[in-house]
N, C-alpha and C. Protein backbone atom coordinates (compact mmCIF):
# COMPACT_ATOMS: atom_id res chain seq x y z
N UNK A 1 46.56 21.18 -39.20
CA UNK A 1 47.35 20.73 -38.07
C UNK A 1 47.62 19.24 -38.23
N UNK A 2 48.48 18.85 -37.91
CA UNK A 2 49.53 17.61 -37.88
C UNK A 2 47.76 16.29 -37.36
N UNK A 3 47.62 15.56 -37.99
CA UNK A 3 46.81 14.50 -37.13
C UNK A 3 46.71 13.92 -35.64
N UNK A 4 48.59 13.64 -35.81
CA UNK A 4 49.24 12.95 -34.75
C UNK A 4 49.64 14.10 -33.57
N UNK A 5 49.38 15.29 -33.63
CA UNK A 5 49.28 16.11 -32.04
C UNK A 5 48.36 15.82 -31.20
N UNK A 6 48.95 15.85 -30.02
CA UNK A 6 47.81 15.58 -28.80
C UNK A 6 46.90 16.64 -28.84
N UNK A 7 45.50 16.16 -28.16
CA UNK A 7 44.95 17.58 -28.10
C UNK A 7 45.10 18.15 -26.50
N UNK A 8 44.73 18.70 -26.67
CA UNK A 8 44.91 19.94 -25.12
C UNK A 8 43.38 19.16 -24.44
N UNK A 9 44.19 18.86 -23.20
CA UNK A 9 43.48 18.43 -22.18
C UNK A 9 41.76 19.40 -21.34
N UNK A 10 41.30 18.94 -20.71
CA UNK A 10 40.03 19.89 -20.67
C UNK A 10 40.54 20.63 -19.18
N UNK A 11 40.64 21.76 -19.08
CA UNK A 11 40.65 22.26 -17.34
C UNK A 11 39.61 23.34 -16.62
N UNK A 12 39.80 23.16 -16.01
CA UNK A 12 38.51 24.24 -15.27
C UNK A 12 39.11 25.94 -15.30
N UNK A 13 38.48 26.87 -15.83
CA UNK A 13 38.71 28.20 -15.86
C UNK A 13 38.69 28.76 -14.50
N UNK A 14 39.66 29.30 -13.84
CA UNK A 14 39.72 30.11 -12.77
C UNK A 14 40.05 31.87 -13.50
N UNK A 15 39.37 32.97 -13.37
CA UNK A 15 39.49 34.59 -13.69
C UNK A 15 41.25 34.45 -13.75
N UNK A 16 41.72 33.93 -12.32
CA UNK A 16 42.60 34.57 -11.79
C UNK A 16 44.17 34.17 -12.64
N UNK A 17 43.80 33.00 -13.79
CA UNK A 17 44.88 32.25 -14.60
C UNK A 17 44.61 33.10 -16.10
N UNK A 18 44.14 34.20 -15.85
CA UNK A 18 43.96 34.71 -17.02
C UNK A 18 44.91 36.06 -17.03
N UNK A 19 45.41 36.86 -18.60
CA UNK A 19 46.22 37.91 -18.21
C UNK A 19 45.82 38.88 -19.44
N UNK A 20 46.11 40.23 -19.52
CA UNK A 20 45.37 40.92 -20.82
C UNK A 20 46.67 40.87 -21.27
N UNK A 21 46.89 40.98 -22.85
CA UNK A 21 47.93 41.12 -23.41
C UNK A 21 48.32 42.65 -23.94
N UNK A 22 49.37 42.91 -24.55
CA UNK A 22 49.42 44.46 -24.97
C UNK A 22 48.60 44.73 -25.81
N UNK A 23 48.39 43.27 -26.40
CA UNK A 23 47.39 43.28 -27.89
C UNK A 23 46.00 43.61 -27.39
N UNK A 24 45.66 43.44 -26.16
CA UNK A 24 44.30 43.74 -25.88
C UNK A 24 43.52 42.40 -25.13
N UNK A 25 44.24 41.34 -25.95
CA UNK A 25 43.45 40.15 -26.11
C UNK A 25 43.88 39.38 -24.34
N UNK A 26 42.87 38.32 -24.00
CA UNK A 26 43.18 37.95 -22.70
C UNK A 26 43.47 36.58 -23.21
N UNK A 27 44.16 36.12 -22.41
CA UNK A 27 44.73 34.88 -22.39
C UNK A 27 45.28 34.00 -21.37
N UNK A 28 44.48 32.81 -21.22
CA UNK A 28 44.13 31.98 -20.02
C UNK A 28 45.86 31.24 -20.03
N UNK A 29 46.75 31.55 -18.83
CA UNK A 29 47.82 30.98 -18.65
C UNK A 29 47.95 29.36 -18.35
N UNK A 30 47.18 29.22 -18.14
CA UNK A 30 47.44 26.85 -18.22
C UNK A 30 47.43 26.50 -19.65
N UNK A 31 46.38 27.21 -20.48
CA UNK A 31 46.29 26.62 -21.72
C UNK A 31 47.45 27.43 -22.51
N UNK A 32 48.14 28.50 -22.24
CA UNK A 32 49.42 28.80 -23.19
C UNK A 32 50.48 27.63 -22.36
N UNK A 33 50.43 26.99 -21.65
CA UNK A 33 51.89 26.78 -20.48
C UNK A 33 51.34 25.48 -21.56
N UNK A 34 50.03 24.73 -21.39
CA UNK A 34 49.65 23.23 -22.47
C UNK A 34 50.03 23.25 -23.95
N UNK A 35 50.20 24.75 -24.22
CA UNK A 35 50.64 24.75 -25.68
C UNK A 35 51.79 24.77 -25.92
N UNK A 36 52.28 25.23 -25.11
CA UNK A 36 54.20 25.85 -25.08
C UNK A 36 54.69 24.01 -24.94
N UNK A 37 53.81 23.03 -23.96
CA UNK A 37 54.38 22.11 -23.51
C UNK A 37 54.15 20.99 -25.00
N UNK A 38 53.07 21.40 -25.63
CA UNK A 38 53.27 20.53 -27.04
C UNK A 38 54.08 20.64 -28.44
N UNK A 39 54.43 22.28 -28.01
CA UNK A 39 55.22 22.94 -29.04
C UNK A 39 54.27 23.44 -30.35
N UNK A 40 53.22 23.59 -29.99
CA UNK A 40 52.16 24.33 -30.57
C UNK A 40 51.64 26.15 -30.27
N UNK A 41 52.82 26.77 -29.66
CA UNK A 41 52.88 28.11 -29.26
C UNK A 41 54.31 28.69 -30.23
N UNK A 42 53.46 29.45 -31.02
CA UNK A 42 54.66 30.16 -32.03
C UNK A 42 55.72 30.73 -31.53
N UNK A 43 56.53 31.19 -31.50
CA UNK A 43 57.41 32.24 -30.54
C UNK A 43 57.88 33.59 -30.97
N UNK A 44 57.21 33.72 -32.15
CA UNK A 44 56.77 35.03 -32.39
C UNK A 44 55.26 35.40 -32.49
N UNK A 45 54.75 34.62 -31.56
CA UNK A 45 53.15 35.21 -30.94
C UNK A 45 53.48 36.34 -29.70
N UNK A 46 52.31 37.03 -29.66
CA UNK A 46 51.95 37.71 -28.44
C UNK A 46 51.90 36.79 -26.89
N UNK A 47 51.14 35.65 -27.45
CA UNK A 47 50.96 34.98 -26.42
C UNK A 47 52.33 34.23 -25.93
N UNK A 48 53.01 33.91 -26.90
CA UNK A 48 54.72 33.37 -26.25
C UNK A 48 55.21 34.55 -25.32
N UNK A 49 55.55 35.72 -25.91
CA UNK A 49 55.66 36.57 -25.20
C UNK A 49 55.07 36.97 -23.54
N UNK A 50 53.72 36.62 -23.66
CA UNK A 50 52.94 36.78 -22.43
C UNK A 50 53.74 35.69 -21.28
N UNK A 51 53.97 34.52 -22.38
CA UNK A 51 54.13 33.17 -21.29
C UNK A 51 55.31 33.16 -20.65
N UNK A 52 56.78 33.74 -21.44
CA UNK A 52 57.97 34.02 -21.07
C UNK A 52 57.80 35.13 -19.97
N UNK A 53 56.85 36.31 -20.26
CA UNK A 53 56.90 37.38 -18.92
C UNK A 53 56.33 37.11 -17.74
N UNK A 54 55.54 35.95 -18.03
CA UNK A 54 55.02 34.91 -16.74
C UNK A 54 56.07 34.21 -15.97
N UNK A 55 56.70 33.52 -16.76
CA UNK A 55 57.90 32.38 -16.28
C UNK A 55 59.14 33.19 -15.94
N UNK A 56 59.25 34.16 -16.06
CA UNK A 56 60.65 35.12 -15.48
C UNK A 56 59.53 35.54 -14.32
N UNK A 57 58.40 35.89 -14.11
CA UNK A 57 58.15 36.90 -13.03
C UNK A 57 58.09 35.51 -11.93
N UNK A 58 57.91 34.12 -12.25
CA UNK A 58 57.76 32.97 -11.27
C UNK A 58 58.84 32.29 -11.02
N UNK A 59 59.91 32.63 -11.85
CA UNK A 59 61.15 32.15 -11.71
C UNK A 59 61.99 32.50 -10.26
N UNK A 60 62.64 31.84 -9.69
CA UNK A 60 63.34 32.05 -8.45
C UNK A 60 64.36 33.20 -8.73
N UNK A 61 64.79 33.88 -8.00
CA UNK A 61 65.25 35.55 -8.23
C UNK A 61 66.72 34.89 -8.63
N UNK A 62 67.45 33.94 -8.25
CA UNK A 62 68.43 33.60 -8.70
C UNK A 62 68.77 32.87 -10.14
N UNK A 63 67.62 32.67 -10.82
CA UNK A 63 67.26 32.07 -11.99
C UNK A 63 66.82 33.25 -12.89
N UNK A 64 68.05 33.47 -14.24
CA UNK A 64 67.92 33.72 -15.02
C UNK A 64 67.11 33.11 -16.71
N UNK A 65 66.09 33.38 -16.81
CA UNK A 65 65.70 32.50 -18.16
C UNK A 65 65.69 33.82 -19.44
N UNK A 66 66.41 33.14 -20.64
CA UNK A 66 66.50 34.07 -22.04
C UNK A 66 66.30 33.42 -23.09
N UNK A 67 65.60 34.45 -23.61
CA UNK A 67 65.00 34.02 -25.11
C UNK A 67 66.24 33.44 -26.21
């Protein structure tokens, strides 16, 4: 990994910021939203995927967002 990336900040785990993926695997939504925001979230991960079906389901009903 690059030297010069920030690292991901420390946050407190709440159950309820967490989501299972199709893959099985769970994955804490602040720390994908901290990765997406450094550009350190692939977008052909599972977890991009997870984060986009997050951000359309929080999106205002008049707000369209596409891949």
């Amino acid at each position: 990994m690059d030297r010069h990336t920030p690292n991901l900040d420390r946050t407190t785990f709440d159950p309820r910021d967490a989501i299972q993926g199709e893959d099985g695997e769970w994955y804490h939504l602040p720390t994908l939203k901290a990765l997406h925001r450094l550009g350190r979230l692939s977008i052909d991960s599972p977890a991009y995927m997870i984060l986009l079906h997050v951000l359309q389901l929080e999106a205002p009903q008049h707000v369209r967002l596409t891949a």
